[in-house]
Protein backbone atom coordinates (compact mmCIF):
# COMPACT_ATOMS: atom_id res chain seq x y z
CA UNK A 1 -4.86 -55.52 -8.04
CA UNK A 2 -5.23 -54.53 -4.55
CA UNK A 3 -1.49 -53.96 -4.00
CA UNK A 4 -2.09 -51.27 -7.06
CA UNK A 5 -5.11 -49.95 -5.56
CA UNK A 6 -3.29 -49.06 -2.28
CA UNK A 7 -0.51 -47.93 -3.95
CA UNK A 8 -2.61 -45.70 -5.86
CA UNK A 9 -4.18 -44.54 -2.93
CA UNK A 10 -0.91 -43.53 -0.92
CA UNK A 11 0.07 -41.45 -4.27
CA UNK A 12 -3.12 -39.77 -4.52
CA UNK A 13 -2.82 -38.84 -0.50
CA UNK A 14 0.80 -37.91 -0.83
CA UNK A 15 0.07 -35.99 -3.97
CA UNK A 16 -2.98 -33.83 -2.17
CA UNK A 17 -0.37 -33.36 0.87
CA UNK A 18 2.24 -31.91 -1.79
CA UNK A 19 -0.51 -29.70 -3.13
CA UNK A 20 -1.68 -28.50 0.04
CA UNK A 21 1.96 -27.85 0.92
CA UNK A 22 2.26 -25.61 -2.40
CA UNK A 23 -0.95 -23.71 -1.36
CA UNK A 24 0.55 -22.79 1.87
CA UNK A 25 3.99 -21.77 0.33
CA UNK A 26 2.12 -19.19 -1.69
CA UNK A 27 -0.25 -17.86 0.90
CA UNK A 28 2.95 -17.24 3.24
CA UNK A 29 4.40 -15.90 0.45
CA UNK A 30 1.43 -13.43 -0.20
CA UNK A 31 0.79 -12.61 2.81
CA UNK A 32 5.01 -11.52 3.91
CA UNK A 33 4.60 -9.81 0.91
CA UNK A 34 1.67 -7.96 1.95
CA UNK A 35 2.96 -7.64 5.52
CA UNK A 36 6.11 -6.05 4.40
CA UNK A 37 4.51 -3.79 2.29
CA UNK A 38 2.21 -2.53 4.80
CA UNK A 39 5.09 -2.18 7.27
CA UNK A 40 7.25 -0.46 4.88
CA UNK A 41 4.58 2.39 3.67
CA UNK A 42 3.51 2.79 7.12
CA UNK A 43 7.13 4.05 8.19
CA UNK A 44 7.83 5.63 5.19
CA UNK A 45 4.45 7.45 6.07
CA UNK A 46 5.58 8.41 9.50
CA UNK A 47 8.66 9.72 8.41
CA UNK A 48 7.02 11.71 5.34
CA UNK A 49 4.73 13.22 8.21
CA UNK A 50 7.64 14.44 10.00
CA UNK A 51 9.43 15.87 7.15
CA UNK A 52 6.48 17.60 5.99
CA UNK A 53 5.47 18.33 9.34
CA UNK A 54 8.91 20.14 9.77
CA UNK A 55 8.60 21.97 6.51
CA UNK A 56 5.53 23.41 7.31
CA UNK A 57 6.76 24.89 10.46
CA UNK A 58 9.86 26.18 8.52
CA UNK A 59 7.49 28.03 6.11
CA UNK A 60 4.87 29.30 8.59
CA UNK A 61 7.99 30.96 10.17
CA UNK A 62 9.74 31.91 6.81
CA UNK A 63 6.28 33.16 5.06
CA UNK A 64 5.51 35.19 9.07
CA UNK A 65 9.05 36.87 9.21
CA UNK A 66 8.35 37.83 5.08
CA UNK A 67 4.55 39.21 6.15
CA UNK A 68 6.35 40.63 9.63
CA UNK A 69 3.05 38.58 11.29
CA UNK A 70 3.64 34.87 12.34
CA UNK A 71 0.24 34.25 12.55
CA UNK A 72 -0.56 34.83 8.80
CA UNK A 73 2.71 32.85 7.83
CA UNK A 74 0.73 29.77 9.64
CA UNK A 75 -2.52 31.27 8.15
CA UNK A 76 -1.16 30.63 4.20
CA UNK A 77 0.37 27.07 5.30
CA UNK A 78 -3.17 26.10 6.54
CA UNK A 79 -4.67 27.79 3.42
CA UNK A 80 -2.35 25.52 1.39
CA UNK A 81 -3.02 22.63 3.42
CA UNK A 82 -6.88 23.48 2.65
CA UNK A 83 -6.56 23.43 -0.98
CA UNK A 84 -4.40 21.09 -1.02
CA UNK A 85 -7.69 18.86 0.47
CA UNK A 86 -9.68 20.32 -1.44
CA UNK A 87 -8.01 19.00 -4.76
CA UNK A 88 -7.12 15.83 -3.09
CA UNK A 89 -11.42 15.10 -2.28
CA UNK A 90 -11.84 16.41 -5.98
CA UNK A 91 -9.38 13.90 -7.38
CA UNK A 92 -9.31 10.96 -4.95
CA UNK A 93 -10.53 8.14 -6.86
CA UNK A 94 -8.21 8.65 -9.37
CA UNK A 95 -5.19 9.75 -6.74
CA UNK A 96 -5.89 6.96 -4.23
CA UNK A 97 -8.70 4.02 -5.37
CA UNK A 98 -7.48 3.18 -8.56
CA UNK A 99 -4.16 2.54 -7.36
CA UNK A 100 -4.51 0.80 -4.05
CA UNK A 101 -6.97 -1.77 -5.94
CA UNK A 102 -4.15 -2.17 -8.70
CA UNK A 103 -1.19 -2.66 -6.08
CA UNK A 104 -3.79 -4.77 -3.73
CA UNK A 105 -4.54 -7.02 -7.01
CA UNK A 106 -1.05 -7.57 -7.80
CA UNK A 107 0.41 -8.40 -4.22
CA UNK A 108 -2.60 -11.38 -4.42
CA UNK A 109 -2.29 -12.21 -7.90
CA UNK A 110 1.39 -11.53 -9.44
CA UNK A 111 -0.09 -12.56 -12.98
CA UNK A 112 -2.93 -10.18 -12.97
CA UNK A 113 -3.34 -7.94 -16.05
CA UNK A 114 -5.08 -4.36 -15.69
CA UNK A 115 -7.11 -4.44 -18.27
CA UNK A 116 -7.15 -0.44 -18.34
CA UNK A 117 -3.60 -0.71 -19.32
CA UNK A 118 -4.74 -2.60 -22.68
């Protein structure tokens, strides 16, 4: 009775250790995932930034030599850029809250349903 009592024991212990084990293999898992993620939309960010930031330049330039004035060629890139903001503030939870919540939601539970999508 005893012997079956301690072996009990040492399976119950060496069960909670595989557990535990399990529950660290999916945190790590989680949180690379969410490491990578943030890693990966923060260059693809910087990058974007540039790109655009390059554009802009190229059309402030383009949209000056059209108007023969480079200042109003920069003038109707930062008017764009305003409305631009302007739509983005008007639209923003539906743009960027909704989404980040669903993509946050997924990255920390894979088997979550929206229940929007339904």
């Amino acid at each position: 009775m005893v012997d079956e009592l301690n072996d009990l024991r040492k399976d119950v212990q060496e069960y909670i250790g595989v557990k535990l084990d399990v529950i660290r293999l999916h945190m790590a898992e989680n949180l690379s995932r969410i490491f990578s993620n943030v890693a990966t939309a923060a260059v693809t960010g910087y990058l974007l930034f540039l790109v655009i930031m390059f554009i802009s330049f190229a059309a402030g330039f383009f949209i000056g030599h059209q108007l023969n004035s480079n200042e109003l060629g920069f003038l109707c890139v930062a008017g764009f850029y305003l409305l631009l903001l302007l739509v983005f503030l008007a639209f923003r939870k539906h743009i960027v809250e909704k989404p980040v919540i669903r993509t946050v939601m997924k990255l920390l539970f894979p088997n979550f349903e929206d229940d929007e999508k339904k």
